[in-house]
Protein backbone atom coordinates (compact mmCIF):
# COMPACT_ATOMS: atom_id res chain seq x y z
CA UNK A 1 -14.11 30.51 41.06
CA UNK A 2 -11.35 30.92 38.39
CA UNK A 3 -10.31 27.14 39.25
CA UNK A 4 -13.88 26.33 38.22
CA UNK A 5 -14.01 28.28 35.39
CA UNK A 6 -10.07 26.44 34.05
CA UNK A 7 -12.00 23.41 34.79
CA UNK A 8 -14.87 23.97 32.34
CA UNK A 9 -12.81 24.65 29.73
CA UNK A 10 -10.34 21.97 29.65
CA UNK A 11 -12.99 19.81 30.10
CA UNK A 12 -14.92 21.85 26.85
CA UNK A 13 -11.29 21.65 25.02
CA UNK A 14 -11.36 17.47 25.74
CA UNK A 15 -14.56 17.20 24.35
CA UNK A 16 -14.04 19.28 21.06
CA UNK A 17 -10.78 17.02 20.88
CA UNK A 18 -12.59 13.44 21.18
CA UNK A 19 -15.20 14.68 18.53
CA UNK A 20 -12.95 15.55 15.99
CA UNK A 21 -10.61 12.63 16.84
CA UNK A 22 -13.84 10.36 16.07
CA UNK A 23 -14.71 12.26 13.28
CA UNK A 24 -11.61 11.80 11.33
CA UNK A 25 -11.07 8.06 11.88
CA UNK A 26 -14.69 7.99 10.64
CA UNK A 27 -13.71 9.59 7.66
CA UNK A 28 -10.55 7.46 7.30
CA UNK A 29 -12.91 4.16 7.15
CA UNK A 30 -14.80 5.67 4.49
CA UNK A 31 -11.32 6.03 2.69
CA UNK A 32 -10.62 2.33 3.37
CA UNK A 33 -13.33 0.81 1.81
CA UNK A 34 -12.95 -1.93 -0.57
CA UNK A 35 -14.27 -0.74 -3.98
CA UNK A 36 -17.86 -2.13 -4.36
CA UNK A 37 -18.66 1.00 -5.75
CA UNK A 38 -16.42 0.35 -8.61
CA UNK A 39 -19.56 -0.56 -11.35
CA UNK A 40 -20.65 2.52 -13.12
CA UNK A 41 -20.30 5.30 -16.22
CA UNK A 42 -16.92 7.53 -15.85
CA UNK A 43 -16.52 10.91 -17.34
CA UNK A 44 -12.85 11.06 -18.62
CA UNK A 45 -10.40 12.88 -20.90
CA UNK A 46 -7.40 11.19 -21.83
CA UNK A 47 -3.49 12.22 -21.69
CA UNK A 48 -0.09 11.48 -22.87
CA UNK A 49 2.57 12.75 -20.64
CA UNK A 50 0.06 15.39 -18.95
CA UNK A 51 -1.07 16.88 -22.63
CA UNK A 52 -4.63 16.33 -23.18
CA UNK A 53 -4.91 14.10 -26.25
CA UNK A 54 -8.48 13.04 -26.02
CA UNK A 55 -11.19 15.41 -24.56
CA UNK A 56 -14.21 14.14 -22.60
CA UNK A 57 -15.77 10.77 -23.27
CA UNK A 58 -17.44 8.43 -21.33
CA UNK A 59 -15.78 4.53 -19.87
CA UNK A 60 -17.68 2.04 -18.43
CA UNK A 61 -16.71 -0.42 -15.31
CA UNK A 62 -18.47 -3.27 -14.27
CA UNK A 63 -17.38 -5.95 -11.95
CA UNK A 64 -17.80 -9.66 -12.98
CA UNK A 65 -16.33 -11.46 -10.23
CA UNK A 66 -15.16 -10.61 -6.89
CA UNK A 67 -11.40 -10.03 -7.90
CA UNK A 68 -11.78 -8.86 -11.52
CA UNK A 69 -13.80 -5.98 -13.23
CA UNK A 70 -14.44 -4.71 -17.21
CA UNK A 71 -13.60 -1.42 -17.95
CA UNK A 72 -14.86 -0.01 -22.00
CA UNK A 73 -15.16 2.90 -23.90
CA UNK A 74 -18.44 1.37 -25.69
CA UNK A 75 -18.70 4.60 -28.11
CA UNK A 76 -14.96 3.72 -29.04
CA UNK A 77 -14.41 7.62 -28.44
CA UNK A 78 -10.61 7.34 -27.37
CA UNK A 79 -9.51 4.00 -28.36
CA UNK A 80 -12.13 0.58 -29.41
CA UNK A 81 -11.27 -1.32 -25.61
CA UNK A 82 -12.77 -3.50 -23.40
CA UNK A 83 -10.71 -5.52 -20.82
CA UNK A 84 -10.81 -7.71 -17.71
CA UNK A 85 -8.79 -6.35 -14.76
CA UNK A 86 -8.05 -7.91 -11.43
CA UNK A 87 -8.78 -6.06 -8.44
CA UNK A 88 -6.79 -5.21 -5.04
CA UNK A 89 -10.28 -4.01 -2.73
CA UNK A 90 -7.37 -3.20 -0.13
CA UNK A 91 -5.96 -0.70 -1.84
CA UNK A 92 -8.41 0.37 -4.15
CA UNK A 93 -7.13 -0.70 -6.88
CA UNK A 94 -6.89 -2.35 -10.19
CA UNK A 95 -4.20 -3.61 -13.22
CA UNK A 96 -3.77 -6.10 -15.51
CA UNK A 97 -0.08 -6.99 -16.47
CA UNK A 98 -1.65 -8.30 -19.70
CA UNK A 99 -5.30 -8.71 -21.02
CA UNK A 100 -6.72 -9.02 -24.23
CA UNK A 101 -9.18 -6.55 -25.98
CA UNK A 102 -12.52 -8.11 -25.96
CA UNK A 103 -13.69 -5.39 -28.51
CA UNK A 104 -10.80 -6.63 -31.36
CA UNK A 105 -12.44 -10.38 -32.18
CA UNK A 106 -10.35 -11.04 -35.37
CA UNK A 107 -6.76 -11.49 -33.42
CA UNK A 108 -5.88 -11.14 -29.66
CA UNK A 109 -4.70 -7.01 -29.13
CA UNK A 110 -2.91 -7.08 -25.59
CA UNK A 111 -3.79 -4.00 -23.20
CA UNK A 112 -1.71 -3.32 -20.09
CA UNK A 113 -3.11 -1.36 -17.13
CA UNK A 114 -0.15 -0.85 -14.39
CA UNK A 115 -2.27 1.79 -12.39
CA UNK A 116 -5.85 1.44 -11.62
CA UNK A 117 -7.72 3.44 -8.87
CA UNK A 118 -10.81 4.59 -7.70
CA UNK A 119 -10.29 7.13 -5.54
CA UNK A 120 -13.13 8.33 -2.67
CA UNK A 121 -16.13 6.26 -5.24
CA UNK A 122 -16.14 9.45 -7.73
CA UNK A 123 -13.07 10.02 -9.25
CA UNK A 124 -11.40 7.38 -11.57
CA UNK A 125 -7.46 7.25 -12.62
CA UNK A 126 -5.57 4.38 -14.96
CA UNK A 127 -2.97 4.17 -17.29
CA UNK A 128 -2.56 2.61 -19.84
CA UNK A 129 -0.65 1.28 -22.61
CA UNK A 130 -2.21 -0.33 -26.08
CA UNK A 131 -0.27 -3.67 -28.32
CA UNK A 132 -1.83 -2.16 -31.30
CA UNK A 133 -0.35 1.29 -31.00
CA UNK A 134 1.89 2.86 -33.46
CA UNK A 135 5.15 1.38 -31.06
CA UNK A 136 3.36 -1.52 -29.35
CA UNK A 137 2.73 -0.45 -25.24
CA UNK A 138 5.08 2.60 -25.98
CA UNK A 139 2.75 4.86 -24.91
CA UNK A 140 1.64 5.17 -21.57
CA UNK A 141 -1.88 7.39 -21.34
CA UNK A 142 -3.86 8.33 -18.43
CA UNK A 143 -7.16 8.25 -17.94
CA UNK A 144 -8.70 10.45 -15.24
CA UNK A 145 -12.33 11.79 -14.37
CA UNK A 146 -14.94 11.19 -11.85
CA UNK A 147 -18.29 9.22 -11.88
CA UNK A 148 -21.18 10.76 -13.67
CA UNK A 149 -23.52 7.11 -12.93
């Protein structure tokens, strides 16, 4: 009787094993999905070496081709921007090395974006760094909220 009853239970423990085994590389494929989700209206503050500078305010992204999206701030709450960034759907990511601020029409103002990344569809971080800053791209500012749209 007590072999049937050791039995039972590893068999019970294998099962409760497989389930969560499938469970979790479930949830990693969710994790692993290329950023389609990546149009939408952000809820961000803004920092400068982990010091608020910029309470909550609202970016836009949209994307216009399958490698590149626009991210703005259309109120021009933090800073007047909107710029054209290329897009890594592997990693769930975005940059530009260089792209100009479609907002400023008068003369080309560069913006830089080394980190881009939407992170589970709701949360949003970037950095980046402005030409027409008080030291030209010497300041490096994150960006970081999640999706409100």
């Amino acid at each position: 009787m007590n072999k049937i009853i050791y039995l039972f239970a590893i068999i019970a423990a294998m099962t409760v094993i497989a389930s969560c085994e499938r469970e979790d590389f479930q949830e990693n494929n969710v994790d692993e999905q290329s950023i389609t989700s990546i149009p939408g209206e952000w809820e961000v503050k803004a920092y400068l070496n982990d010091t608020l500078i910029y309470d909550t305010f609202n970016i836009f992204t949209s994307q216009v081709a399958g490698d590149s999206i626009i991210i703005n701030d259309t109120v021009t709450n933090f800073w007047n921007f909107q710029v054209k960034a290329e897009v890594d759907e592997k990693r769930n990511s975005f940059q530009t090395r260089l792209s100009n601020n479609l907002m400023v029409k008068d003369f080309a103002v560069g913006v830089k974006i080394p980190v881009g990344k939407i992170i589970q569809s709701d949360s949003i971080y970037l950095e980046m760094q402005f030409e027409d800053d008080i030291t030209p791209f010497g300041n490096n500012y994150q960006i970081k909220g999640h999706r409100i749209k």
